[in-house]
Protein backbone atom coordinates (compact mmCIF):
# COMPACT_ATOMS: atom_id res chain seq x y z
CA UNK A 1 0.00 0.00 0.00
CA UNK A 2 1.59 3.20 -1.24
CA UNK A 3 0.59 7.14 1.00
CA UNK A 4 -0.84 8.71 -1.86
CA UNK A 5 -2.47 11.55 -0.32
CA UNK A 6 -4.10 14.39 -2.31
CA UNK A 7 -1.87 17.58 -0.56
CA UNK A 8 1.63 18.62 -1.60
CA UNK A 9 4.11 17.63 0.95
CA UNK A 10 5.93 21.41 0.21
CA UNK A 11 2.65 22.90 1.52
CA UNK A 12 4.19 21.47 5.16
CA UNK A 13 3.04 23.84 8.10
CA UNK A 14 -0.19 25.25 6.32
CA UNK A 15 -3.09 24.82 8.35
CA UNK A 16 -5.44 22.12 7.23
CA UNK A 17 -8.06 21.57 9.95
CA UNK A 18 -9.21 24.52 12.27
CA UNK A 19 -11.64 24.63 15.04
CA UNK A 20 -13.53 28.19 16.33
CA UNK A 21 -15.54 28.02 19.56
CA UNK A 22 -17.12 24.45 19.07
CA UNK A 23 -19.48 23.79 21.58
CA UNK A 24 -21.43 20.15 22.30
CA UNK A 25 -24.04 19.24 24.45
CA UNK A 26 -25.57 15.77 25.67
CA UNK A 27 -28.79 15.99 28.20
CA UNK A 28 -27.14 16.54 31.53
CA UNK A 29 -23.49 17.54 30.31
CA UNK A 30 -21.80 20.41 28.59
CA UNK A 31 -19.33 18.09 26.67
CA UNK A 32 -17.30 20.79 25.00
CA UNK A 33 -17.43 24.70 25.61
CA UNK A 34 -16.61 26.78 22.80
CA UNK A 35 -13.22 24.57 22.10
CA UNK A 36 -10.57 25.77 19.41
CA UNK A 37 -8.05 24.24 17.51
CA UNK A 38 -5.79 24.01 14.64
CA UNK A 39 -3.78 21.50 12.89
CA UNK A 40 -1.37 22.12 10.01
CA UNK A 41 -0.14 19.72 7.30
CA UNK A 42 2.91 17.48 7.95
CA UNK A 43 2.47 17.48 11.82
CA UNK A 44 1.55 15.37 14.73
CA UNK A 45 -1.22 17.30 17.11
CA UNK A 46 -1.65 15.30 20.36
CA UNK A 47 -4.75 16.30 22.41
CA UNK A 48 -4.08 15.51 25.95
CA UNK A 49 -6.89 15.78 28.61
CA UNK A 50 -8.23 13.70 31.35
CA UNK A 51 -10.87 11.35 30.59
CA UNK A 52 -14.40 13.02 30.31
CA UNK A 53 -12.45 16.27 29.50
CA UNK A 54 -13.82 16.33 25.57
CA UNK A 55 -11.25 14.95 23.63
CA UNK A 56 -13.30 12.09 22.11
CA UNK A 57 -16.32 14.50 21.82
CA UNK A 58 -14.29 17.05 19.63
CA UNK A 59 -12.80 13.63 17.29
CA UNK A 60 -16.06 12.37 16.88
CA UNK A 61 -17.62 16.17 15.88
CA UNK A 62 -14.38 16.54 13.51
CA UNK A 63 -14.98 12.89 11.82
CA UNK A 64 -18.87 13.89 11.15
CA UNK A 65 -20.38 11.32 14.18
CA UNK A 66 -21.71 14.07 15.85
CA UNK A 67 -22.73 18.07 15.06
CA UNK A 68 -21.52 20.96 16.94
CA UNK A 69 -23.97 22.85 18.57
CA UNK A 70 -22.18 25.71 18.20
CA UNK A 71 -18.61 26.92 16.55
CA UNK A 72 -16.93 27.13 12.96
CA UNK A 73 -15.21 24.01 11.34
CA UNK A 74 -12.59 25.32 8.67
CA UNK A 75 -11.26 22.37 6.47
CA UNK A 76 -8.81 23.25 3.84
CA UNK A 77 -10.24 27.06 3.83
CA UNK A 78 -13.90 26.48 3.13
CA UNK A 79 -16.11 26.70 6.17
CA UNK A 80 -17.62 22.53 6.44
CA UNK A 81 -20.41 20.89 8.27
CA UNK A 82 -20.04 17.32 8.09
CA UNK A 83 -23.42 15.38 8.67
CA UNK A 84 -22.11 11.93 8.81
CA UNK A 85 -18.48 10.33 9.06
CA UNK A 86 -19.16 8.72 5.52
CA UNK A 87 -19.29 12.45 4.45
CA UNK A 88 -16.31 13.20 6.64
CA UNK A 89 -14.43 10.13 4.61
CA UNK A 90 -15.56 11.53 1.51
CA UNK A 91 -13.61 14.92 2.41
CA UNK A 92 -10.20 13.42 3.11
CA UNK A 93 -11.18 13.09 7.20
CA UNK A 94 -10.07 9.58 8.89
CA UNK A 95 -10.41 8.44 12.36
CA UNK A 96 -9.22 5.36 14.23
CA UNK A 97 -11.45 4.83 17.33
CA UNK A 98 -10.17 4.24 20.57
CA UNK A 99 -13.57 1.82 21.35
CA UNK A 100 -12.81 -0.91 18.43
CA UNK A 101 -16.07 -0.01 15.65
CA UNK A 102 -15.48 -3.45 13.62
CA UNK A 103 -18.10 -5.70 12.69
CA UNK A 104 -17.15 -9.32 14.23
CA UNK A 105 -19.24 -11.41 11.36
CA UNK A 106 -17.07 -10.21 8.62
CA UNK A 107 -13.57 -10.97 7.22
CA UNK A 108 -11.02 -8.60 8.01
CA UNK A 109 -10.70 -7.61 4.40
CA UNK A 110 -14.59 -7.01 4.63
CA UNK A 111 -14.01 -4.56 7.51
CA UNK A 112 -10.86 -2.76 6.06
CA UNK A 113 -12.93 -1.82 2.66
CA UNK A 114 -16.51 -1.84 4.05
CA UNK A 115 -18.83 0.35 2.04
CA UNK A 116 -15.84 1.02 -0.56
CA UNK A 117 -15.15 -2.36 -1.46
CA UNK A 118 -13.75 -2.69 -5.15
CA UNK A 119 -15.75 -3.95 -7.97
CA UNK A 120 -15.96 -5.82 -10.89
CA UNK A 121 -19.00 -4.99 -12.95
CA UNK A 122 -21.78 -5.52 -10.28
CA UNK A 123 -19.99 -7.57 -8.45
CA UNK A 124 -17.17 -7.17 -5.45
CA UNK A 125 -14.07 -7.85 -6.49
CA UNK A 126 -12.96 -10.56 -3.59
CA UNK A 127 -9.33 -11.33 -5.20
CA UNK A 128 -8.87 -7.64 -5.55
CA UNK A 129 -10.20 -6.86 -2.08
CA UNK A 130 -7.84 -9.32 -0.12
CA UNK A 131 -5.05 -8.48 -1.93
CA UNK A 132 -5.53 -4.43 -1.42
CA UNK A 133 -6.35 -5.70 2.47
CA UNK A 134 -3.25 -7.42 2.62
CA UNK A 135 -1.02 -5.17 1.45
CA UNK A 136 -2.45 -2.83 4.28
CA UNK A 137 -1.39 -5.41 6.61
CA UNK A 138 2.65 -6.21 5.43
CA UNK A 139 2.61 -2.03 5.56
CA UNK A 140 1.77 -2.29 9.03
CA UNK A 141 3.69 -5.64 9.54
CA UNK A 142 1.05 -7.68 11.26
CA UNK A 143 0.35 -11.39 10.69
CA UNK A 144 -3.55 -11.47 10.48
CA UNK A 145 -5.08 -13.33 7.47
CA UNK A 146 -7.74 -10.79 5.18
CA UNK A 147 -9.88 -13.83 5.50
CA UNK A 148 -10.08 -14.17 8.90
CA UNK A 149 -13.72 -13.22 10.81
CA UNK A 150 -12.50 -10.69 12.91
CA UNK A 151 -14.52 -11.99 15.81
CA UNK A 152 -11.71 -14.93 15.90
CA UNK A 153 -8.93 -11.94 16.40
CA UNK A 154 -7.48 -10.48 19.80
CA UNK A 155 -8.29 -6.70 21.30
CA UNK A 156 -5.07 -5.93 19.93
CA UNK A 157 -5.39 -7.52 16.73
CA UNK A 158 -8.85 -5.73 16.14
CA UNK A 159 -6.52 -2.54 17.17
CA UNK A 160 -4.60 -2.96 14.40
CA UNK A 161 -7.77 -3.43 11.81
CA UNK A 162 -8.76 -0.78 12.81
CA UNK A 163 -5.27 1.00 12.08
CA UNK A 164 -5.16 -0.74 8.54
CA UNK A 165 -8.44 0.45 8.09
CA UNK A 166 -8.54 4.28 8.36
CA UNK A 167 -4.90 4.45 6.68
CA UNK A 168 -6.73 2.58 3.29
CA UNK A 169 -8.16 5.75 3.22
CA UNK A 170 -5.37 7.61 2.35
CA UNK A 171 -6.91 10.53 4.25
CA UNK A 172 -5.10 14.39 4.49
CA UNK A 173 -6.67 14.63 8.10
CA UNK A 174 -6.14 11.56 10.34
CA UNK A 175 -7.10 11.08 13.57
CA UNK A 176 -5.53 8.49 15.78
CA UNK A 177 -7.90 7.90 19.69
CA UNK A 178 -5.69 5.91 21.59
CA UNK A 179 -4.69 4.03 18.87
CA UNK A 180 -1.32 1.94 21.14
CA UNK A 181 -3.74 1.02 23.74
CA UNK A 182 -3.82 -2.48 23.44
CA UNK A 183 -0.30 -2.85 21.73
CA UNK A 184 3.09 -4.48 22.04
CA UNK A 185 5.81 -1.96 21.93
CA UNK A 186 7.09 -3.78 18.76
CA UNK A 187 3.89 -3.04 17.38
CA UNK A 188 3.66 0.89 18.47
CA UNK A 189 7.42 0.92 16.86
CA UNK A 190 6.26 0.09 13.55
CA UNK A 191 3.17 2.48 14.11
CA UNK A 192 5.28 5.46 14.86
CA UNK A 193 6.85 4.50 11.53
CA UNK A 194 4.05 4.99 9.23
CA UNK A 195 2.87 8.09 11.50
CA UNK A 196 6.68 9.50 10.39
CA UNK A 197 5.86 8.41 6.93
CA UNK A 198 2.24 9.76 6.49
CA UNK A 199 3.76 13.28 8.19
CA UNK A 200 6.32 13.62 5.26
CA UNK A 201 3.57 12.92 2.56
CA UNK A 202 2.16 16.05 4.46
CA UNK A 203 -0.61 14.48 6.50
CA UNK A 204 -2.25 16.30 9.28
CA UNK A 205 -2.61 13.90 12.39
CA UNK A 206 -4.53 14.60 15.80
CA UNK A 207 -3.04 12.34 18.38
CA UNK A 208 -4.77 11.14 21.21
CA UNK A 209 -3.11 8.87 24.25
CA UNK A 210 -2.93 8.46 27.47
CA UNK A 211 0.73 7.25 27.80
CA UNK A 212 2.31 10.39 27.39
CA UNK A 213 6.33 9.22 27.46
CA UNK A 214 5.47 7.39 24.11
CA UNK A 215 4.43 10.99 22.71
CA UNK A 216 7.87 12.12 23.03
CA UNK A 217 8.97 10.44 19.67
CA UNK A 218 6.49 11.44 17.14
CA UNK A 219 3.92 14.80 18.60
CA UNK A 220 5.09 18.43 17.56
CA UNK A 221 2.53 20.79 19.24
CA UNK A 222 -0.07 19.30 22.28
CA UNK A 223 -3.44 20.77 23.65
CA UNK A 224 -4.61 20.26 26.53
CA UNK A 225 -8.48 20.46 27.32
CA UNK A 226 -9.87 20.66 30.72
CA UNK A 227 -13.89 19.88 31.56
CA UNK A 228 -14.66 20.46 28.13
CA UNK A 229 -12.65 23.69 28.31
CA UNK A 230 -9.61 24.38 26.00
CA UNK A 231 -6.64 24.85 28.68
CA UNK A 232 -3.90 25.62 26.01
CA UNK A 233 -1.46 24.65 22.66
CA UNK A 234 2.70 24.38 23.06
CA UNK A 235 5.00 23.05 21.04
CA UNK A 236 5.52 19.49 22.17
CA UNK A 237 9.53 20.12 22.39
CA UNK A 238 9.11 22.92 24.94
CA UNK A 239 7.07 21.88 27.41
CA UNK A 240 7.62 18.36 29.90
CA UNK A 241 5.09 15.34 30.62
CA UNK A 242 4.54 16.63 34.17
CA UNK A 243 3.45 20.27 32.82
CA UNK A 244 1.13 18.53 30.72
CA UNK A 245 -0.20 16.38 33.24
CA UNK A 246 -0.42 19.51 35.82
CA UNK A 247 -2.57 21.25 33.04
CA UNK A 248 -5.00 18.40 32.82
CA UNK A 249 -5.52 18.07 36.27
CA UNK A 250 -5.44 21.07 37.43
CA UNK A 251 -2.60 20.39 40.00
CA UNK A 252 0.41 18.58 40.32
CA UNK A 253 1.18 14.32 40.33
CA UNK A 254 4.18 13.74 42.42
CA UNK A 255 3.11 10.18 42.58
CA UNK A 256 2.29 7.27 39.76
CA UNK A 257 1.55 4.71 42.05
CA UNK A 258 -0.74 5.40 45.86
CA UNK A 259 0.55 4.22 49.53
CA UNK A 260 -0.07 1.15 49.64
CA UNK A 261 -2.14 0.17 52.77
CA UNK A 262 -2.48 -3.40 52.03
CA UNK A 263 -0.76 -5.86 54.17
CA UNK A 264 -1.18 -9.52 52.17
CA UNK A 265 -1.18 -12.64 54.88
CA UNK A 266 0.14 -16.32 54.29
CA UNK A 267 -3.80 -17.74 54.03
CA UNK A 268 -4.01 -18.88 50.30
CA UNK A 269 -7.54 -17.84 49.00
CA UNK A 270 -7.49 -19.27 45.88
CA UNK A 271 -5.46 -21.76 43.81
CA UNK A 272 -5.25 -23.79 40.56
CA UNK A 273 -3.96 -26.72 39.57
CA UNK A 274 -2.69 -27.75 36.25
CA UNK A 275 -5.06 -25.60 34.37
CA UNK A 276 -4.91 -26.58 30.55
CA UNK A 277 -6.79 -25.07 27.48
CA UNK A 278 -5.30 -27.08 24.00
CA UNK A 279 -4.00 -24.63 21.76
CA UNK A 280 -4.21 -21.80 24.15
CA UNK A 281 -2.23 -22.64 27.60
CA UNK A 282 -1.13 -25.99 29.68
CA UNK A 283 -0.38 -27.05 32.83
CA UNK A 284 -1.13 -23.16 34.79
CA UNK A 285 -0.95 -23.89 38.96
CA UNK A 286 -0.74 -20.65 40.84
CA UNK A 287 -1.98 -19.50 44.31
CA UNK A 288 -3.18 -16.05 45.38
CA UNK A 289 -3.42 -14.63 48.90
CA UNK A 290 -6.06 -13.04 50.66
CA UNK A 291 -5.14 -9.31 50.28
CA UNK A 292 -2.89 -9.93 47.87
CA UNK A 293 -2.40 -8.00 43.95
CA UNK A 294 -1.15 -10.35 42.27
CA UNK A 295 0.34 -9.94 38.81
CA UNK A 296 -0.29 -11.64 34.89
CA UNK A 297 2.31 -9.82 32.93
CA UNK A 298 3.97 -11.65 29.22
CA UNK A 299 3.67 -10.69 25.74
CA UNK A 300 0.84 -10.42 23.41
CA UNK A 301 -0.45 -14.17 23.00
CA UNK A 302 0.85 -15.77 25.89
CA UNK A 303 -2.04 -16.33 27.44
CA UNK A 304 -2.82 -14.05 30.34
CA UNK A 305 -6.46 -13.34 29.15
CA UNK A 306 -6.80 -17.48 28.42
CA UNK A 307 -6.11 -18.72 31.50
CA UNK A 308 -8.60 -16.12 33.60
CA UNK A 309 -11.41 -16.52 30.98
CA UNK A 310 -10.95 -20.16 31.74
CA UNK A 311 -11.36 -19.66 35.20
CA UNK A 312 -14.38 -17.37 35.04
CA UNK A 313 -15.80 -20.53 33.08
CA UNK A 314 -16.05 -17.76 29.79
CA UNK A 315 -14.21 -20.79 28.26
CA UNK A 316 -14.08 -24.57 28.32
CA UNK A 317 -10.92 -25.86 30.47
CA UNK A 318 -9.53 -29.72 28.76
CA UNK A 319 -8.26 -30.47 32.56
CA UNK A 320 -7.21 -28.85 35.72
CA UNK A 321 -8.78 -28.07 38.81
CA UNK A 322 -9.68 -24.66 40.91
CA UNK A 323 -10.30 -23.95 44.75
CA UNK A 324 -12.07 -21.26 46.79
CA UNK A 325 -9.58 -22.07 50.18
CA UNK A 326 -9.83 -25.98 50.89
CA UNK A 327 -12.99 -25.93 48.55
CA UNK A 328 -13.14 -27.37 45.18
CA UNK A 329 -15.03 -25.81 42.82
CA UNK A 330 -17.08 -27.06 39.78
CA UNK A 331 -17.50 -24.12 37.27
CA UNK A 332 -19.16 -24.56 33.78
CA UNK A 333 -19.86 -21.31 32.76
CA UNK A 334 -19.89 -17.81 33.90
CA UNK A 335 -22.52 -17.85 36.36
CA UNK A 336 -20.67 -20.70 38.28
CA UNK A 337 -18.11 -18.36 38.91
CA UNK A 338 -20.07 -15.19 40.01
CA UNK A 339 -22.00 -17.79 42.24
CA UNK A 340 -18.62 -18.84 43.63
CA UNK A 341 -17.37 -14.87 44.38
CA UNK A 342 -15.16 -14.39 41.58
CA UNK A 343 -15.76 -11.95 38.76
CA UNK A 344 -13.73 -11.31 35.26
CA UNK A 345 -13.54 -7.35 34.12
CA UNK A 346 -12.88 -8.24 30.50
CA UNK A 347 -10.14 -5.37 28.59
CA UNK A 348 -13.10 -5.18 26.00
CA UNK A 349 -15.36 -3.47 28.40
CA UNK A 350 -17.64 -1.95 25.74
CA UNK A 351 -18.59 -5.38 24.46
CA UNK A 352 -18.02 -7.72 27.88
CA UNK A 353 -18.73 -5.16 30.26
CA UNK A 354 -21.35 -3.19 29.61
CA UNK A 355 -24.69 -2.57 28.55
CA UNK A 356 -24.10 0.79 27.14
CA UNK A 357 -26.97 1.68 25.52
CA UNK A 358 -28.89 1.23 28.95
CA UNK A 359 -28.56 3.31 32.46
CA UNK A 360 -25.59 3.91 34.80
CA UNK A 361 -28.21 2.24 37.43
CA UNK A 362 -29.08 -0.63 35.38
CA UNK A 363 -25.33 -2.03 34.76
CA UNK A 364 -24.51 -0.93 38.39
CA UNK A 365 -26.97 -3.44 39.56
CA UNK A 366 -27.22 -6.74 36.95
CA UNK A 367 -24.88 -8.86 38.31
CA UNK A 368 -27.20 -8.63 41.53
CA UNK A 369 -30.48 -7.93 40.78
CA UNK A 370 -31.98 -9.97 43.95
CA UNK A 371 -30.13 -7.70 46.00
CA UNK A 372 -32.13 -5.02 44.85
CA UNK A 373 -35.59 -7.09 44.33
CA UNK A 374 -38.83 -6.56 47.40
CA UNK A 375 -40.32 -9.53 48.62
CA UNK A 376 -42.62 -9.78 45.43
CA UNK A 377 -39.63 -10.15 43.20
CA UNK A 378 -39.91 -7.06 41.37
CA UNK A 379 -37.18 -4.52 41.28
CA UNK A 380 -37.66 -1.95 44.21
CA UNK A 381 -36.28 1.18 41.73
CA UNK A 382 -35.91 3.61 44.91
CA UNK A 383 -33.69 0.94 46.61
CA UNK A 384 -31.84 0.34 43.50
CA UNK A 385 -31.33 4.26 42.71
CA UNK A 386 -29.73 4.82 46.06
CA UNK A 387 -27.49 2.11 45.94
CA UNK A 388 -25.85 2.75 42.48
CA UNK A 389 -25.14 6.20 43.99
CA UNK A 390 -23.45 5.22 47.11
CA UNK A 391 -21.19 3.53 44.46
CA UNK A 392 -21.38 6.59 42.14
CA UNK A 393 -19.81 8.19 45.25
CA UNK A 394 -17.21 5.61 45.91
CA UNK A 395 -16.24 5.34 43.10
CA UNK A 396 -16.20 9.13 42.09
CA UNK A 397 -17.84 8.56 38.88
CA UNK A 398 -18.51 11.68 37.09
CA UNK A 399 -22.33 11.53 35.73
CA UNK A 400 -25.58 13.88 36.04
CA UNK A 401 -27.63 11.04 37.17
CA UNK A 402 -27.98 7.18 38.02
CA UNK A 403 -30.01 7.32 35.22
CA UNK A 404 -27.32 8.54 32.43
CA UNK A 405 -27.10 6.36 29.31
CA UNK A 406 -24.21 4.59 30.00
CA UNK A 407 -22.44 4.95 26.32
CA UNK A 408 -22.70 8.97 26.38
CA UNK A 409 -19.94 8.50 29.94
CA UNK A 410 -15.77 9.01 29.29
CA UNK A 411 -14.02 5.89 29.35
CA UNK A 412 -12.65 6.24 32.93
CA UNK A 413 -16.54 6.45 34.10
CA UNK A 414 -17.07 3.39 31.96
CA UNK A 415 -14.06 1.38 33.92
CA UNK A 416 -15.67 2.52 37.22
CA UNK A 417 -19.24 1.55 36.56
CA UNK A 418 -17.89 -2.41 35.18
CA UNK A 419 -15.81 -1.90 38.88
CA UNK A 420 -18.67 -0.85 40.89
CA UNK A 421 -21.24 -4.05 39.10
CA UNK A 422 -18.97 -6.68 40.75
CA UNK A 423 -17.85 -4.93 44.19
CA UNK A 424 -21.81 -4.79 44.41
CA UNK A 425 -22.00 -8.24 43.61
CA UNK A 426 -19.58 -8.70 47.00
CA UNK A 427 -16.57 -11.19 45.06
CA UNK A 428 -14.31 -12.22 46.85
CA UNK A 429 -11.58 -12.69 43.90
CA UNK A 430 -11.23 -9.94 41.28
CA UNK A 431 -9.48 -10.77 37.65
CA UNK A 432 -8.85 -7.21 36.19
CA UNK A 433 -7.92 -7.42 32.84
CA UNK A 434 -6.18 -4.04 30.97
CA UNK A 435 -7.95 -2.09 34.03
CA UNK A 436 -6.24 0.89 33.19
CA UNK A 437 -6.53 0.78 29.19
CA UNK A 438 -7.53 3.86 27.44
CA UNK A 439 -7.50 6.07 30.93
CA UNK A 440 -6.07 9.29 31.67
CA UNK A 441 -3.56 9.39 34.25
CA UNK A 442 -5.68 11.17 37.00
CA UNK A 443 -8.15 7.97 36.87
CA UNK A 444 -5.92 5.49 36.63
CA UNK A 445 -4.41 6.91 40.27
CA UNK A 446 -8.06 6.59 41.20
CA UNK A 447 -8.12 3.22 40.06
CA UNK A 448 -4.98 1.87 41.52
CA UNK A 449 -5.95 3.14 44.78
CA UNK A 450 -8.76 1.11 44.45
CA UNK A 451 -7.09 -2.14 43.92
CA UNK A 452 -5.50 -1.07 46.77
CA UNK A 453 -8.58 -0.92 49.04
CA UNK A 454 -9.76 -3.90 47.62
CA UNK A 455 -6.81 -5.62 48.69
CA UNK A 456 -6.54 -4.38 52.17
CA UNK A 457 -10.18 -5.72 52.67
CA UNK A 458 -9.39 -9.17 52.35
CA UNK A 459 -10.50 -9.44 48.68
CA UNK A 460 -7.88 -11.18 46.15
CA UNK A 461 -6.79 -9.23 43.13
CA UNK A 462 -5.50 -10.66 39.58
CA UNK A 463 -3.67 -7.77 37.74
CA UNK A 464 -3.52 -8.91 34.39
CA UNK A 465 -1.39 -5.73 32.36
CA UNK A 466 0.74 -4.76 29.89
CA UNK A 467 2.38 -2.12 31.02
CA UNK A 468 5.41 -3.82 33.01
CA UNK A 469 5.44 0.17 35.60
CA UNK A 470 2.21 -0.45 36.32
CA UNK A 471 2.87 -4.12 37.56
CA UNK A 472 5.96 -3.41 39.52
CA UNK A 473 3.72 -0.57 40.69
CA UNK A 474 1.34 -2.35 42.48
CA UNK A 475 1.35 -6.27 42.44
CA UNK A 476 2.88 -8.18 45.36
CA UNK A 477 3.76 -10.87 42.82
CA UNK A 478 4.20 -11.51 39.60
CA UNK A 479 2.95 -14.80 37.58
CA UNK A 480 4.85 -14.47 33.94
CA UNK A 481 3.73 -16.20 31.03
CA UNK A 482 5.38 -17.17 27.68
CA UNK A 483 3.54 -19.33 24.71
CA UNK A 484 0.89 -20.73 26.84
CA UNK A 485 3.15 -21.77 29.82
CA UNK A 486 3.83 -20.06 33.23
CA UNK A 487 7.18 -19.57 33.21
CA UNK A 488 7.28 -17.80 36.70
CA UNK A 489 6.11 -16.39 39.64
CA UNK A 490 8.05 -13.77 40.89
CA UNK A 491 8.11 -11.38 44.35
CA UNK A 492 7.49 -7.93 42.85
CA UNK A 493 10.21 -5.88 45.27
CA UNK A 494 12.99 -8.24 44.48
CA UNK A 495 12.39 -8.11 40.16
CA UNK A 496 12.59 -5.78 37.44
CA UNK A 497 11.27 -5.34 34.09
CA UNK A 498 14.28 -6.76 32.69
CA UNK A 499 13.87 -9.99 34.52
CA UNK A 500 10.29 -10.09 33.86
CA UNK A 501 10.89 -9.28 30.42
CA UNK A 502 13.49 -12.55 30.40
CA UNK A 503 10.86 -14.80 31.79
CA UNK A 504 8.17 -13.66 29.14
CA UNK A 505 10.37 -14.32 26.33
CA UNK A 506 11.03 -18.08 27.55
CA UNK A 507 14.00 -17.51 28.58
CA UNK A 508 14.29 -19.43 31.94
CA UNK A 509 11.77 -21.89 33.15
CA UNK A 510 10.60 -22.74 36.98
């Protein structure tokens, strides 16, 4: 796949995109207030804020998902109003969305082209369109099959779809939402290559992420928006990661990781035995403490997310055994496991987490409903109401109302409400998968001292990450994987990321 974009790269630095006083509102919540921005050709414009600050708002309004209610949208000089993201396309406007928008019953290919599939006579051309999709793919250096249904493929494989997808486009505008989230640093490497690539063809390209040290290598200029509030624009090169963070906060983060106020014991809470999946992991024994965090770090594919979905009964086990203490248990599916105290909080929250097209009060409460039932059976709504807010308030989750559609919350208030269904549901042992994925760094404090609570009340946590900081930040131990196989388990004070990093790679056994 060649950049063939429609701008002269010598036209470098002119601005392309620009943004006057845009202003969105959703029933309950000023979303953006009269916002500006600009982006020129040939440059990388990151947009930093914390979560529910606007940032996805102001993508979507740009890519023609949603209409301003107010403010002027300049696109290559002309004054544009975009009524639909098709329309958007049609303009030279690309986005790749931080919540995965693929459709799991088609190929790959399918998704990559969809709705500007190639033809021959009335008919799709299917040799052409898997060829065209794969040479997307080899430019982004990923081993996924166009033929594959992409409801067979991994979060991070959809991730990079989804990448494939919006640079087929060969767009002058693209914008990027979290687009490293669920990705191997080999991965972002070859990423930040065809962002370098697309910027010397002269492509414009709004850059939104969370893991600011990454933004270092590729982002010239960064905003920073605040409660739906512009804050301000500096070059990238003369300003620091904590001055950005200060400005999306609103104060000062001395520290990454909370106090911890945990103290684990010696009782063993839970344990398997020789858990084994063919084809996906074998032979997995591991204990966890009560009060304990403990770690699932490895590489993409090794089998982290496996071995817990296995346990939460989400898939079949081929042998192996789990206990609750002394206890044996016998789980078929998921409801065997919630019966038994344990809960899963899948990485794909928008599809395994939540019902987002219902209320904040209604996904607070499913996994317990006859907690919140009267004698008759029937839901007792006042009851129900009062007890998603005591968790609203726990769990500082920024809404109007219990009875918010869940969809129209930031991603951090997503995370909170999927957090909030299973503490209600009183588990005992907690698998947190990606917890932290796609969250600003004021939330994700919030949520690790959360863990941390959890932990100190006796509850048993499962940290299954990526990001090897945020495991030596706040596991007790570490269980690493590699190809299916736990390789080892770890204490978390006496290890590093380059020992953990030698373990996931199969480099020493038990």
């Amino acid at each position: 796949m060649s950049v063939a974009v429609a701008t002269n790269p010598s036209s470098a630095g002119e601005v392309i995109l620009r943004l006057d006083g845009v202003t969105k509102q959703f029933p309950g919540v000023l979303a953006l207030d009269k916002v500006g921005l600009d982006l020129r050709r040939g440059e990388v414009h990151a947009v930093c804020g914390e979560n529910g600050a606007g940032k996805s708002t102001l993508m979507k309004i740009i890519s023609g998902q949603y209409q301003p209610d107010g403010g002027v949208i300049t696109y290559n000089g002309q004054e544009r109003h975009f009524a639909s993201s098709m329309e958007a396309q049609a303009a030279g406007i690309a986005i790749i969305h931080q919540e995965l928008n693929l459709v799991p019953h088609l190929t790959v290919a399918e998704n990559i082209y969809l709705a500007r599939e190639p033809t021959r006579g009335w008919f799709i051309d299917k040799k052409k369109l898997v060829a065209d999709a794969q040479a997307c793919l080899t430019r982004l250096g990923v081993d996924i099959r166009p033929e594959a249904l992409v409801r067979t493929l991994s979060v991070a494989q959809c991730q990079m779809v989804e990448i494939a997808k919006a640079l087929s486009l060969d767009a002058e505008v693209l914008i990027m939402d979290e687009p490293t989230s669920s990705l191997t640093e080999s991965e972002t490497g070859l990423l930040f290559k065809i962002i370098r690539e697309l910027k010397a063809a002269g492509v414009g390209i709004v850059y939104i992420s969370h893991r600011l040290d990454e933004m270092r290598e590729i982002v010239d200029r960064v905003t920073v928006l605040r409660d739906g509030r512009y804050v301000s624009t500096k070059e990238f090169a003369a300003t620091s990661v904590d001055e950005i963070v200060a400005s999306m906060v609103g104060r000062s983060l001395e520290e990454k990781f909370p106090e911890r106020t945990r103290k684990p014991c010696e009782e063993v809470l839970f344990r398997v035995e020789g858990l084994t999946r063919k084809g996906a992991f074998q032979d997995v024994s591991f204990t966890l403490r009560r009060g304990e965090i403990l770690g699932f770090a490895g590489l993409m594919g090794a089998g982290r997310t496996e071995v817990a979905r296995g346990i939460f009964g989400a898939d079949p086990l081929d042998a192996g055994q789990v206990y609750m203490g002394d206890k044996q248990l016998t789980i078929r599916s998921p409801r065997d496991a919630i019966d038994q105290g344990i809960a899963y909080l899948s990485e794909d929250r928008k599809s395994q987490g939540l019902a987002t097209k219902m209320s904040v009060v209604s996904n607070m409460t499913m996994a317990n409903p006859s907690a919140v039932a009267n004698r008759f059976g029937f839901i007792d709504f006042v009851r129900e109401a009062a007890i998603a807010k005591q968790y609203i308030d726990t769990l500082n989750i920024r809404t109007p109302s219990v009875h918010q559609v869940v969809k129209l919350l930031s991603g951090g208030n997503q995370q909170k409400i999927v957090i909030g269904k299973w503490l209600f549901r009183k588990s005992q042992i907690l698998f947190f998968d990606e917890p932290t994925r796609g969250i600003d760094v004021g939330a994700k404090y919030a949520i690790y001292q959360l863990l941390d609570e959890l932990a100190s009340q006796g509850i048993g946590v499962v940290l299954i990450s990526s990001e090897l900081p945020e495991i030596l930040g706040m596991t007790d131990r570490v269980a690493v994987f590699h190809e299916g196989r736990l390789t080892g388990i770890l204490t978390t004070a006496a290890t590093s990321q380059e020992e953990i990093m030698h373990y996931a790679s199969g480099h020493k056994g038990h």
